[in-house]
Structures are given as C-alpha cells and as structure tokens.
C-alpha atoms as a PDB file:
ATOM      1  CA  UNK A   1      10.381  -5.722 -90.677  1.00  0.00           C
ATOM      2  CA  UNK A   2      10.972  -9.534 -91.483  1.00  0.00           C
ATOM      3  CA  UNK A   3       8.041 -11.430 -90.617  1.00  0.00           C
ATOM      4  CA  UNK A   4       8.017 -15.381 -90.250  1.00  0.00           C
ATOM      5  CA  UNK A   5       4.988 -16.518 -90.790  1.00  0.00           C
ATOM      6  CA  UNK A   6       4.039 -20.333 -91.911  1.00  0.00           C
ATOM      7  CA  UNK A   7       7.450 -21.085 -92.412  1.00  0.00           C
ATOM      8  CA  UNK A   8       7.787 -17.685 -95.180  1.00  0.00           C
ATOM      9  CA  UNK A   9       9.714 -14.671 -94.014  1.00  0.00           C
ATOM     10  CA  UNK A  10       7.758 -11.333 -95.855  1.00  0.00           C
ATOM     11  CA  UNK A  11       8.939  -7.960 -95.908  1.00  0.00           C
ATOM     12  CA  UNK A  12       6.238  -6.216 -93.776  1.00  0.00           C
ATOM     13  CA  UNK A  13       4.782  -3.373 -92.822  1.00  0.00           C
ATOM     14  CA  UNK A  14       2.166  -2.392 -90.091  1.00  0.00           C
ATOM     15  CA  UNK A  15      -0.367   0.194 -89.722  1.00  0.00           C
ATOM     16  CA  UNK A  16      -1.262   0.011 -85.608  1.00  0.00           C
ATOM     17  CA  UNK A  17      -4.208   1.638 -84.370  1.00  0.00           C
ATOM     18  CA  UNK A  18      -3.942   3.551 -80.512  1.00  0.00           C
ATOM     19  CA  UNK A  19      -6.491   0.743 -79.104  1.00  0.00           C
ATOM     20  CA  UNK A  20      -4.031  -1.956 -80.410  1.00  0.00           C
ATOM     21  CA  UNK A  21      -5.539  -3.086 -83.811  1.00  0.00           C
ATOM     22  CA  UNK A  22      -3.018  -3.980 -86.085  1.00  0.00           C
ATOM     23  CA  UNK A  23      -2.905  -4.406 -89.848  1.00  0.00           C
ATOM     24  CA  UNK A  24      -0.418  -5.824 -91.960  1.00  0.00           C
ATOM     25  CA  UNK A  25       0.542  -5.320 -95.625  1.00  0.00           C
ATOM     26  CA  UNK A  26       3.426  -7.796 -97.040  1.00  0.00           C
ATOM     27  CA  UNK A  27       5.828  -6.049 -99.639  1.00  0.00           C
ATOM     28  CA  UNK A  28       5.110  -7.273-102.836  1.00  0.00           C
ATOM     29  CA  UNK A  29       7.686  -6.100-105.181  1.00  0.00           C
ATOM     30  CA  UNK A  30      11.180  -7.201-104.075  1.00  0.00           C
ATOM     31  CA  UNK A  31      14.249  -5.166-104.692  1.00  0.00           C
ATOM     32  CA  UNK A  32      16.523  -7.574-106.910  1.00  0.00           C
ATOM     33  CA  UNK A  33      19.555  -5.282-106.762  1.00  0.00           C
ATOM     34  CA  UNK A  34      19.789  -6.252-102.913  1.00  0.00           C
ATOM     35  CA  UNK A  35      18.715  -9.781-103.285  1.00  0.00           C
ATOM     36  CA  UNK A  36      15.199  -9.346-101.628  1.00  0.00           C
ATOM     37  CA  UNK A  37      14.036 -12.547-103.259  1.00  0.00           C
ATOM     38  CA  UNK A  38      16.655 -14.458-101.608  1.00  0.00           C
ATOM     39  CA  UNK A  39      15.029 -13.672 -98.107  1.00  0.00           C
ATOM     40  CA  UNK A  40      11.714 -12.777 -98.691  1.00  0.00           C
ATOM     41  CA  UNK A  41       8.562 -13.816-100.056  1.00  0.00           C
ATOM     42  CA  UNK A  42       6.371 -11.339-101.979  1.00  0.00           C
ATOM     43  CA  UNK A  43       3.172 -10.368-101.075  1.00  0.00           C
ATOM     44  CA  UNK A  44       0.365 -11.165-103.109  1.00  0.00           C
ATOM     45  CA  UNK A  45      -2.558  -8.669-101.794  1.00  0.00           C
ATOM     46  CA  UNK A  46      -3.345  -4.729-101.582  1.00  0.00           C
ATOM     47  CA  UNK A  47      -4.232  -3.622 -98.389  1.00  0.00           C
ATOM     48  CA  UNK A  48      -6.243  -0.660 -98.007  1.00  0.00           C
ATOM     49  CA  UNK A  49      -6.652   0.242 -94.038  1.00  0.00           C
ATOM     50  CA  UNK A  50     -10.280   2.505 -92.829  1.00  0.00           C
ATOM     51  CA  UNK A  51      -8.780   4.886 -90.319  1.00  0.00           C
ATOM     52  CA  UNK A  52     -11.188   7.660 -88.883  1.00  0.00           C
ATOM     53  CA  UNK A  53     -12.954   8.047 -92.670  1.00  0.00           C
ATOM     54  CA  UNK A  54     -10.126   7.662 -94.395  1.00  0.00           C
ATOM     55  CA  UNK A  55      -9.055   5.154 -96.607  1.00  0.00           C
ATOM     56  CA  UNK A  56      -5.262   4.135 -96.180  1.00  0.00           C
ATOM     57  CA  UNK A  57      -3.532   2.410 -98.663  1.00  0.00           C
ATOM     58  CA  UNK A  58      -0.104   0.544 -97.934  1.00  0.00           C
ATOM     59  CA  UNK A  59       2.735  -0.268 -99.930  1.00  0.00           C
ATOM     60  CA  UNK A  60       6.946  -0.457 -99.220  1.00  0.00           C
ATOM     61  CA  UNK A  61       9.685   0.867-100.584  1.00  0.00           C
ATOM     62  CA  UNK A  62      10.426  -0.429-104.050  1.00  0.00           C
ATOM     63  CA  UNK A  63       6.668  -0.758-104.561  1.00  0.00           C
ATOM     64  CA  UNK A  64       6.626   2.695-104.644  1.00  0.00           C
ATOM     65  CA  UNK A  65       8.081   2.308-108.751  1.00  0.00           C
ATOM     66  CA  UNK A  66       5.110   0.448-109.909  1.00  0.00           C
ATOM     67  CA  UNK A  67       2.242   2.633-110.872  1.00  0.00           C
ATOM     68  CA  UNK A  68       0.094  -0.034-111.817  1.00  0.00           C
ATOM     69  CA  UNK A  69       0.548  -1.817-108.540  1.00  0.00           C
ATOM     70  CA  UNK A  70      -0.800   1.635-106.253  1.00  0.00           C
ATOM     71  CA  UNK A  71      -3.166   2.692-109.347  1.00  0.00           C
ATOM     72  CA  UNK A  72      -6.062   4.389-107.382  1.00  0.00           C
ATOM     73  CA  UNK A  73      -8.922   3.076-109.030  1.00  0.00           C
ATOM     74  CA  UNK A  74     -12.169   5.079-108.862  1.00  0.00           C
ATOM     75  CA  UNK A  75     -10.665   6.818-105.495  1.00  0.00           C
ATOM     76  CA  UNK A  76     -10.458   3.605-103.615  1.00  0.00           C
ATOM     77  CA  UNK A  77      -7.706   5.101-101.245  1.00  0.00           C
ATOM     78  CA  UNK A  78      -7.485   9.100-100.053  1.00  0.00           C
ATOM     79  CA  UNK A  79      -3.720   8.621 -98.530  1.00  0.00           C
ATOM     80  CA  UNK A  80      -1.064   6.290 -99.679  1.00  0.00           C
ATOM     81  CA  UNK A  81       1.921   5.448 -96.969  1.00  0.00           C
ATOM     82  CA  UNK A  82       5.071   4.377 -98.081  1.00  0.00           C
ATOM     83  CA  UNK A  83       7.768   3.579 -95.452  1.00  0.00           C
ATOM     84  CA  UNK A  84      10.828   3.237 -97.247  1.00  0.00           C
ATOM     85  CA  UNK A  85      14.676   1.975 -97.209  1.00  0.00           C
ATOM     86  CA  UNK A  86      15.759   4.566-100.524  1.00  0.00           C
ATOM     87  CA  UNK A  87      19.336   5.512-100.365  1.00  0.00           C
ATOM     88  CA  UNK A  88      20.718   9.314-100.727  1.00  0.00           C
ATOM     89  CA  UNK A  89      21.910   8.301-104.430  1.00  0.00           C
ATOM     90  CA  UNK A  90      18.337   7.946-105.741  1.00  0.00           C
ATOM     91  CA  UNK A  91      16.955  10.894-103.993  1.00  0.00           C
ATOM     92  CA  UNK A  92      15.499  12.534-106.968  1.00  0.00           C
ATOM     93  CA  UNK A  93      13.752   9.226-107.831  1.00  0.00           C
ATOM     94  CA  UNK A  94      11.984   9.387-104.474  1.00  0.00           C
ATOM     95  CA  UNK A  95      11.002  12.801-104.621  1.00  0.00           C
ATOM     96  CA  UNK A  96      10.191  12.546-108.114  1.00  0.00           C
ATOM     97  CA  UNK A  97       7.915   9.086-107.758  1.00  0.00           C
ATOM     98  CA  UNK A  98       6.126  10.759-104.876  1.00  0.00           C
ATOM     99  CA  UNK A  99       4.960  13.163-106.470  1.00  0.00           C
ATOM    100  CA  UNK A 100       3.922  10.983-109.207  1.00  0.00           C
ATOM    101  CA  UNK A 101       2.109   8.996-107.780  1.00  0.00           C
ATOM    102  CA  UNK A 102       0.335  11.595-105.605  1.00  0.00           C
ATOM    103  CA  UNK A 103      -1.290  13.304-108.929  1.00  0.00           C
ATOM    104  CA  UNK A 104      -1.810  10.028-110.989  1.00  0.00           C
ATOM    105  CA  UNK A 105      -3.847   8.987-107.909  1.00  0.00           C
ATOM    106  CA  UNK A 106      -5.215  11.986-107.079  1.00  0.00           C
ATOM    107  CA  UNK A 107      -4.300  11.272-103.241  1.00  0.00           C
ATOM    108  CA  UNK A 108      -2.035  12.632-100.773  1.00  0.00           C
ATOM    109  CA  UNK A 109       1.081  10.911-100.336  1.00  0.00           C
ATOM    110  CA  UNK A 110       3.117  10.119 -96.836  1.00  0.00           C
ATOM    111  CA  UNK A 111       6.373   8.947 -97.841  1.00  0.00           C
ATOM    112  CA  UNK A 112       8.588   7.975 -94.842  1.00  0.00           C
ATOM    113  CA  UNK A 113      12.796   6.840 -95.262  1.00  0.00           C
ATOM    114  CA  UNK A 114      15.054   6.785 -93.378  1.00  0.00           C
ATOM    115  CA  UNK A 115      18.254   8.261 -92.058  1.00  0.00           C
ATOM    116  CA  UNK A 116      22.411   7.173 -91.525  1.00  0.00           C
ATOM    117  CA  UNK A 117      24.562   4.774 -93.317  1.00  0.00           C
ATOM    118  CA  UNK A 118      23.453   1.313 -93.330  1.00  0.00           C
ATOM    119  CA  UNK A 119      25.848  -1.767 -92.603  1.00  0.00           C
ATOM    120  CA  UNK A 120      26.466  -1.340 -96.149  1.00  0.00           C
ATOM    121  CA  UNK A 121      27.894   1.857 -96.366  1.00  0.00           C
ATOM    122  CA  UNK A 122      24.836   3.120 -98.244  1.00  0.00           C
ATOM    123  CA  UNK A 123      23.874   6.725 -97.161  1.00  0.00           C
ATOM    124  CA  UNK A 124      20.373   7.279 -96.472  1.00  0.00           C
ATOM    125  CA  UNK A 125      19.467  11.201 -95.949  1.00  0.00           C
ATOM    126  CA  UNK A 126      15.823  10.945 -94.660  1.00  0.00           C
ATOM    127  CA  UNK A 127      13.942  13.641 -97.185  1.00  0.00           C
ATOM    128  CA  UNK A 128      10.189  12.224 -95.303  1.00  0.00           C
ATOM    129  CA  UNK A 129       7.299  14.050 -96.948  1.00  0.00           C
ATOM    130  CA  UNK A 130       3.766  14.538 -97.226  1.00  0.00           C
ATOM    131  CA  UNK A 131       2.536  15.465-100.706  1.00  0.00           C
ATOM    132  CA  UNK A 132      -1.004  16.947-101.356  1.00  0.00           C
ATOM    133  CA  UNK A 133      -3.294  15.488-104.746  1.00  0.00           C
ATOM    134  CA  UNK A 134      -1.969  18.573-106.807  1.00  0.00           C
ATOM    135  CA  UNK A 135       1.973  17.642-105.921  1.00  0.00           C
ATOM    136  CA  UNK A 136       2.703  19.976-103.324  1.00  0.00           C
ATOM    137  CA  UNK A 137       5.046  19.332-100.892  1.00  0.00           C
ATOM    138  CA  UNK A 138       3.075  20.519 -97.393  1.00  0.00           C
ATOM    139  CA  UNK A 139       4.925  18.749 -94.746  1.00  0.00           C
ATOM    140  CA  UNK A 140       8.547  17.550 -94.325  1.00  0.00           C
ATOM    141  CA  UNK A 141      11.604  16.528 -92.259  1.00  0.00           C
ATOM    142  CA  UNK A 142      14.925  17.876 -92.074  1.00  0.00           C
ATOM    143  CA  UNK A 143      17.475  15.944 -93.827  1.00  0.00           C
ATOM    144  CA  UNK A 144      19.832  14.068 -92.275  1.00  0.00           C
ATOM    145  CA  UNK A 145      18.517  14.592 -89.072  1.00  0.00           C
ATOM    146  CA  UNK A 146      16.067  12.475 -86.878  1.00  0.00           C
ATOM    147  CA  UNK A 147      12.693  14.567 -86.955  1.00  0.00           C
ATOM    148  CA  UNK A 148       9.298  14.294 -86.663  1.00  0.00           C
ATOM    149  CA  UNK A 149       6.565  16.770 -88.302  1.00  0.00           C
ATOM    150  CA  UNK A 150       2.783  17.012 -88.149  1.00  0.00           C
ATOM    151  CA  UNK A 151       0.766  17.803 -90.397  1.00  0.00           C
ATOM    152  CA  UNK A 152      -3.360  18.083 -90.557  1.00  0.00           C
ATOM    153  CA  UNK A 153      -4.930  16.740 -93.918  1.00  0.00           C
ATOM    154  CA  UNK A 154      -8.250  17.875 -95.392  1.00  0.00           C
ATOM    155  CA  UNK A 155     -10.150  15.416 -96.715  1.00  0.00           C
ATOM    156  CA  UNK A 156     -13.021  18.072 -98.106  1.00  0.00           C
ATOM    157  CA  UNK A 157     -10.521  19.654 -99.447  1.00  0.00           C
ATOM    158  CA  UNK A 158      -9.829  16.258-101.284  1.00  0.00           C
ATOM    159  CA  UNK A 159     -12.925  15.169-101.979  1.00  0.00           C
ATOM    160  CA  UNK A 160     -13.704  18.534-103.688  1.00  0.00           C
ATOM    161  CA  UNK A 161     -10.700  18.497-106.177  1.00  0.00           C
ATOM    162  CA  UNK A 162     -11.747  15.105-107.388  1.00  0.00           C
ATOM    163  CA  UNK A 163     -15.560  15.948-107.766  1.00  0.00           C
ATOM    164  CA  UNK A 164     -14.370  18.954-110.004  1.00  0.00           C
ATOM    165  CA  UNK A 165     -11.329  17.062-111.865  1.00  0.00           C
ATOM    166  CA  UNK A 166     -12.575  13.905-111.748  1.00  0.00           C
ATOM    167  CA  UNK A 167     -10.192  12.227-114.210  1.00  0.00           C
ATOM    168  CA  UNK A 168     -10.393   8.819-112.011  1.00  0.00           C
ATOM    169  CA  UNK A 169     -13.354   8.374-114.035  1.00  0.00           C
ATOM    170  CA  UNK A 170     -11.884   8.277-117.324  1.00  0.00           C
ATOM    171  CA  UNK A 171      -8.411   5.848-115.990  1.00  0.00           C
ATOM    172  CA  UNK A 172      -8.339   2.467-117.820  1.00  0.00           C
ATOM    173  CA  UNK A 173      -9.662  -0.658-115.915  1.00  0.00           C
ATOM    174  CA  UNK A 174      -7.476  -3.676-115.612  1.00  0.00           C
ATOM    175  CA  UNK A 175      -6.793  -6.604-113.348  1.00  0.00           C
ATOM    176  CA  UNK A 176      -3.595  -7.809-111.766  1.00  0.00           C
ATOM    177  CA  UNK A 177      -2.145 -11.321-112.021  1.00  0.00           C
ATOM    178  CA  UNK A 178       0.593 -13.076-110.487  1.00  0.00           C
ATOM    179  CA  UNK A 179       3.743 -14.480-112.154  1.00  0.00           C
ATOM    180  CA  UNK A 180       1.863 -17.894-111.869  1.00  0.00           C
ATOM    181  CA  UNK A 181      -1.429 -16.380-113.225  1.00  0.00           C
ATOM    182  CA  UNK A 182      -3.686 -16.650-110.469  1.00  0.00           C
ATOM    183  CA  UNK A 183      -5.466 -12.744-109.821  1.00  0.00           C
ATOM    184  CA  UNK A 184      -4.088 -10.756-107.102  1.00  0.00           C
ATOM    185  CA  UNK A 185      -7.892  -9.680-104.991  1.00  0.00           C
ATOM    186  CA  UNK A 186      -7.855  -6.206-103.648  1.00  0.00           C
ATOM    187  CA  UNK A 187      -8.393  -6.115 -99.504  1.00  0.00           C
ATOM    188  CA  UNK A 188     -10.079  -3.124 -98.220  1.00  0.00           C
ATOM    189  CA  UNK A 189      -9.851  -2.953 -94.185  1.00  0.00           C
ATOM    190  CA  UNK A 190      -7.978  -5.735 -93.320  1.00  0.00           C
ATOM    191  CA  UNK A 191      -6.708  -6.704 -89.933  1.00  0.00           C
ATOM    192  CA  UNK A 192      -3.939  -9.164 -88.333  1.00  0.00           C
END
C-alpha cells in the first residue's frame, strides 16, 4: 500500500502477527515502466521477519527481478514472500523468477498477485504459488479466480536439504550500496 511517512510516500508491505505486531518492509526497487519513482520513495533496508522459528524475508513485486537484492546469504531467511502487482502478459516471468529464486536461495518461495483488470486495462490472472527449495510447485490458486490455499511447510525437511547440498557455503560474499554510496544494513526481526 502507499505509506506516508515523514513527509515520503513508500511502496509498502506488512507482515502482521495474530496478537497485532506489525512489521513493515518498504519496496526498494521501483518499477520505471509505471512511473513508481514519480510517487514513491525506495526503500533502503532488507527486512527479515522471526515468525514461529522461521525466518521471513520480505520483498515486492519488481524486487522479485533482482537476485542480488533477495541473495540468501549463508541461509539467513527459510521463506521469502513476495506480494505482487505482475500482469497476465509477463506470466512466465513470474513463474519463471519464482522458481529462481527459490533454488538460488535454497528457500521456499510464497509468491502472492493478484487478480482482474486494473484501472489500466492491464489483466492480472492471479497464478499465487508456493515453491519448495528444489522448485516444486506444492501449493497454488486457481487462476483467475479469487482463492485461497493452505499449505503446511517443513522446515526439517529444509534444513536437511541444505546440510546435505550446502552450496550457500560456497556463494560469493558482497555488500550492497545505494545509488548515493552509503551501504544498505541488513535488518533481521524488525518491527513498526
């Protein structure tokens, strides 16, 4: 949603709790081909959320093309959620990023977009998934079509694939800047 705050408008996301804690993460990659950085500001910080052992990362939409941006360093994050605005056109893109990034980061993936037309006349067909660490589709919606599915998630089962194909240990380390060189700090378990 479009958040003021101190006088900036952000693109951004929540993660809410059932007891009522709330965490934010601000969209930091803005989607030029709509104007994005007319509107918004980006976001300068990764967010990753502790929820009930896991470790939740969150990004939006567009950030979703930026490997380097979600890279997974030494398993920092189990799930990454993307809630996402991707239009019926680029469908394979979507799928096909998903997936990526669910086996580059040996996590499971939760990518949420949504349904209709926009004001735009952009169709949007839905195609919400959950993607296991080896790629594999285990959970999804119907497209076109308002739906909600469940899924359980095994974190052994997680943990064990990484212990025995543990190529997060050989990934390059690097450091992110922003466009006005100051470094970009990770934020693990961050509230509003």
């Amino acid at each position: 949603m479009a958040k003021e705050d101190s006088d900036r408008i952000f693109n951004r996301g929540f993660f809410i709790e059932p007891d009522g804690n709330t965490w934010f993460y601000d969209k930091r990659h803005l989607f030029r081909i709509g104007l994005e950085q007319e509107r918004f500001i980006a976001g300068n910080r990764q967010v990753i959320v502790l929820y009930k052992g896991w470790n939740i990362r969150l990004i939006i939409c567009y950030d979703l093309r930026f490997p380097v941006w979600v890279r997974n360093r030494k398993n920092e994050y189990d799930l990454l959620v993307c809630p996402a605005n991707w239009p019926t056109a680029r469908a394979n893109v979507w799928q096909t990023l998903l997936v990526a990034r669910a086996l580059e980061n040996q996590c499971y993936v939760c990518g949420v977009n949504r349904i209709g037309e926009d004001g735009n006349s952009i169709d949007h067909q839905g195609d919400s998934v959950l993607i296991d660490f080896k790629g594999n589709r285990i959970a999804e919606t119907l497209l076109r079509e308002e739906s909600t599915v469940t899924a359980v998630l095994q974190k052994d089962r997680l943990d064990d694939f990484r212990e025995r194909f543990p190529v997060w240990m050989d990934a390059d380390d690097f450091e992110i800047y922003n466009k006005d060189c100051t470094f970009v700090k990770q934020y693990k378990h961050i509230k509003n």
